[in-house]
N, C-alpha and C. Protein backbone atom coordinates (compact mmCIF):
# COMPACT_ATOMS: atom_id res chain seq x y z
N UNK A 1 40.17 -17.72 -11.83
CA UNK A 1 38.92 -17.21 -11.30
C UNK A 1 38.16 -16.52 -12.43
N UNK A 2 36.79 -16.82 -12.46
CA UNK A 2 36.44 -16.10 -13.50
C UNK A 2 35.66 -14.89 -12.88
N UNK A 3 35.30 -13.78 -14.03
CA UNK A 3 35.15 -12.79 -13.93
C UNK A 3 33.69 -12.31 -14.05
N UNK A 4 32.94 -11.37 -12.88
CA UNK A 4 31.62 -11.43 -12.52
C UNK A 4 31.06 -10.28 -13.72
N UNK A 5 29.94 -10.42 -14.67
CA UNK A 5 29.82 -9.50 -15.23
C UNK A 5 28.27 -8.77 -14.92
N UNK A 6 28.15 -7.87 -14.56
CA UNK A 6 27.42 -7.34 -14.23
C UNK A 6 25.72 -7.26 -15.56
N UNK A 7 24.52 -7.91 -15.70
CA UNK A 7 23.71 -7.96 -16.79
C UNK A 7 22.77 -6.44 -16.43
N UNK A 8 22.71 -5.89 -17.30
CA UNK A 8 21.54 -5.05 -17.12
C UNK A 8 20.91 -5.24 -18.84
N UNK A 9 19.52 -4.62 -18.00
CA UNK A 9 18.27 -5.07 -19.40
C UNK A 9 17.33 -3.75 -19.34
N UNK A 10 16.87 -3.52 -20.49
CA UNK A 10 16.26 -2.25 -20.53
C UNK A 10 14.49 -2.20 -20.09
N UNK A 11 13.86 -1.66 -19.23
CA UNK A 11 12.40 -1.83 -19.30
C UNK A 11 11.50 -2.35 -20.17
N UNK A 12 12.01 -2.35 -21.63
CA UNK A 12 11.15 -2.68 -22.36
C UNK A 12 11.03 -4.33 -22.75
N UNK A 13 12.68 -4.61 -22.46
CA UNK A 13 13.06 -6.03 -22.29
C UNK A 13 12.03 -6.84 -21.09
N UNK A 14 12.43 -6.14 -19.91
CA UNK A 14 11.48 -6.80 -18.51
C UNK A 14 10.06 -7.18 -19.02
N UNK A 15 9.73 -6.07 -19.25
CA UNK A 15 8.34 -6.06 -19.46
C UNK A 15 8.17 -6.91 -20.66
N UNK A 16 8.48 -7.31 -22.01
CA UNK A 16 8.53 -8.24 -23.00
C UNK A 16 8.73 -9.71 -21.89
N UNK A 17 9.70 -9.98 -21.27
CA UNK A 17 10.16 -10.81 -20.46
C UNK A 17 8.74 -11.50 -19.43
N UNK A 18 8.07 -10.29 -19.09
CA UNK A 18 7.33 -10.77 -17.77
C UNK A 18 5.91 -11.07 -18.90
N UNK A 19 5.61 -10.83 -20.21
CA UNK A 19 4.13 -10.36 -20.73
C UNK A 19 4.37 -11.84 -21.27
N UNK A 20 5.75 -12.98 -21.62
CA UNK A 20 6.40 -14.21 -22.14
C UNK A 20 6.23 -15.24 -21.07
N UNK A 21 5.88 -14.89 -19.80
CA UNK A 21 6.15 -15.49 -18.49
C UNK A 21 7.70 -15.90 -18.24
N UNK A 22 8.54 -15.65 -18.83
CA UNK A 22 10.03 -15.79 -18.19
C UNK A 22 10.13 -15.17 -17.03
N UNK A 23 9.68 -14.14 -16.62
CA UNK A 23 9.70 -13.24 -15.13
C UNK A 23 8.93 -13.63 -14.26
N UNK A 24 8.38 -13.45 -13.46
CA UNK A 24 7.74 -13.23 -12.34
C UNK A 24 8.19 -12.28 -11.45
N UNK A 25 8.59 -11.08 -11.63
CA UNK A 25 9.41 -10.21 -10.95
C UNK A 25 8.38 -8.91 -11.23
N UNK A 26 7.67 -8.03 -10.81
CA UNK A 26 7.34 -6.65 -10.67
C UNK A 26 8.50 -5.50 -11.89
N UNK A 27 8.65 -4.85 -12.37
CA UNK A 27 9.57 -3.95 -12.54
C UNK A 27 9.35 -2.78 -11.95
N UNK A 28 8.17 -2.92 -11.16
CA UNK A 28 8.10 -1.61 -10.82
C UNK A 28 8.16 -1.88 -9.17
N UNK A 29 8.55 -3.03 -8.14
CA UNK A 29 8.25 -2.54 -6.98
C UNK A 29 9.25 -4.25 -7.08
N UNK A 30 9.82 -4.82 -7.44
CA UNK A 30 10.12 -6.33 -7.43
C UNK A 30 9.74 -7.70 -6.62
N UNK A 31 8.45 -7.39 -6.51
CA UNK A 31 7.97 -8.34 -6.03
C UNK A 31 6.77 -9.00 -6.96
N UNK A 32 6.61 -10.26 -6.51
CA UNK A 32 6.39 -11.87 -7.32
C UNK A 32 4.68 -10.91 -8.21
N UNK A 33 4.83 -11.25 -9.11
CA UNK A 33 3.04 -10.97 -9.79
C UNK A 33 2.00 -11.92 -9.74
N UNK A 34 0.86 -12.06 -10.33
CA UNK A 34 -0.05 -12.64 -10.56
C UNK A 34 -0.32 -12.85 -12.23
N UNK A 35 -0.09 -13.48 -12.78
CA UNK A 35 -1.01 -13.67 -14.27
C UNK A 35 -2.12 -14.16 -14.15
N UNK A 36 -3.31 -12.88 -14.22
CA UNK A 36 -4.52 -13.34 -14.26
C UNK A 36 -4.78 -13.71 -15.67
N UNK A 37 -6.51 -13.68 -16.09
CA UNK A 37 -7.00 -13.91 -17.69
C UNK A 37 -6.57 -12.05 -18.22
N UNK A 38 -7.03 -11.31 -17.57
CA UNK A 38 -6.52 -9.97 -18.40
C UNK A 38 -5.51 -9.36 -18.48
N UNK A 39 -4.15 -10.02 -18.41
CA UNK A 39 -3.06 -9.72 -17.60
C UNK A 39 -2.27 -9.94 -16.81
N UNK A 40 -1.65 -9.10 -16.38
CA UNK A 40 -0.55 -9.54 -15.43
C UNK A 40 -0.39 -8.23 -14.26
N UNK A 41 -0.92 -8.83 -12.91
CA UNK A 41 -1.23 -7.66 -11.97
C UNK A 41 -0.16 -8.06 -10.69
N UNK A 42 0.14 -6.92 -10.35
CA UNK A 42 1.04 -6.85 -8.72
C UNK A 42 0.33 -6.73 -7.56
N UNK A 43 -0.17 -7.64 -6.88
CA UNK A 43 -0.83 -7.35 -5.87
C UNK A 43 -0.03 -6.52 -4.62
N UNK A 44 0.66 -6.21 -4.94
CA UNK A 44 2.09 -5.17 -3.61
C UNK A 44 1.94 -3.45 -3.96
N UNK A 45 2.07 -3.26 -5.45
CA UNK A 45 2.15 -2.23 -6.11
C UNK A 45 0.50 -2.00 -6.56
N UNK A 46 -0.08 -2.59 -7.21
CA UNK A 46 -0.98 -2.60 -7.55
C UNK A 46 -0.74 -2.14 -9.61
N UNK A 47 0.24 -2.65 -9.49
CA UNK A 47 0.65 -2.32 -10.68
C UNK A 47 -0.07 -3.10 -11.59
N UNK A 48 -0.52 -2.94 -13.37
CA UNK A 48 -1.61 -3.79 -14.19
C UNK A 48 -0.84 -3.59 -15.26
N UNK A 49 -0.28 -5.02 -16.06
CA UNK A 49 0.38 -4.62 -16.96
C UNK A 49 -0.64 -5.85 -18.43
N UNK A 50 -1.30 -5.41 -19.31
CA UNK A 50 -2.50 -5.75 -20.64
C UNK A 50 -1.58 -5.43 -21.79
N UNK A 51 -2.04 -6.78 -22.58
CA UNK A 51 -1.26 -6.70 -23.68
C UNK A 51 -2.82 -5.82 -24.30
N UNK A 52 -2.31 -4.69 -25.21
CA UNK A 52 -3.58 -4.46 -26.03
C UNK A 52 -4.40 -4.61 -27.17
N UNK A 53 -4.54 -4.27 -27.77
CA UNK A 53 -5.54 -4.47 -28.98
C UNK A 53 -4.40 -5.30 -30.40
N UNK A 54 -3.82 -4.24 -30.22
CA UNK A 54 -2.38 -4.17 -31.31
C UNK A 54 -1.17 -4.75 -30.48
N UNK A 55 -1.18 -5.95 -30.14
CA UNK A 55 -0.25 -6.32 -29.07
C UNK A 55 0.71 -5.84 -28.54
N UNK A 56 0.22 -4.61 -28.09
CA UNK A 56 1.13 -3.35 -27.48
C UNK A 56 0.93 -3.45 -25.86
N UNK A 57 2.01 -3.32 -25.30
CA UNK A 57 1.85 -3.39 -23.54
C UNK A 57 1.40 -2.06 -23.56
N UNK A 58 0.71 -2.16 -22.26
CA UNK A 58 -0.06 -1.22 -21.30
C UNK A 58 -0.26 -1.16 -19.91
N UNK A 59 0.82 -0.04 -19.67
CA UNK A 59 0.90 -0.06 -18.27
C UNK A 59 0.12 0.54 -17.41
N UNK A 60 -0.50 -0.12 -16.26
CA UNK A 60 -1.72 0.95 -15.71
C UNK A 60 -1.07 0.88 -14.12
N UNK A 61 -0.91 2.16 -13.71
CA UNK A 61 -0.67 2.40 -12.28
C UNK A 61 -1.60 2.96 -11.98
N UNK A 62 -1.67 3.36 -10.09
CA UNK A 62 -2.39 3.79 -9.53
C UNK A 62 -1.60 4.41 -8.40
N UNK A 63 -1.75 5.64 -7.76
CA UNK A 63 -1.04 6.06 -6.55
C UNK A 63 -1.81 5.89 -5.47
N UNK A 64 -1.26 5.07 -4.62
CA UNK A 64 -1.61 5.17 -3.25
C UNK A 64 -1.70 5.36 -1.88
């Protein structure tokens, strides 16, 4: 029998992961995203994640 190993990945990975399109997963609420032209938005969370100037992610929340 083989043996189950448990993967964990660090936020900065996800988010590299989801900005590559390998994801489609939220990190912040796990549900499916949208890749619009400016980004990559959560319509559940309302979460906005922009690559920026200096191809640096940028996370934009909102409380609601």
């Amino acid at each position: 029998m083989s043996e189950i190993v448990q993967l964990n990945s660090t936020l900065d990975q996800e988010l590299l992961a989801l900005m590559r399109g390998a994801s489609l997963e939220c990190p912040v609420c796990g549900e499916f995203v949208l890749h619009v032209r400016s980004g990559i938005h959560c319509p559940e969370c309302a979460a906005a994640f922009q690559a920026g100037a200096e191809s640096r992610l940028q996370l934009g929340l909102q409380a609601g």
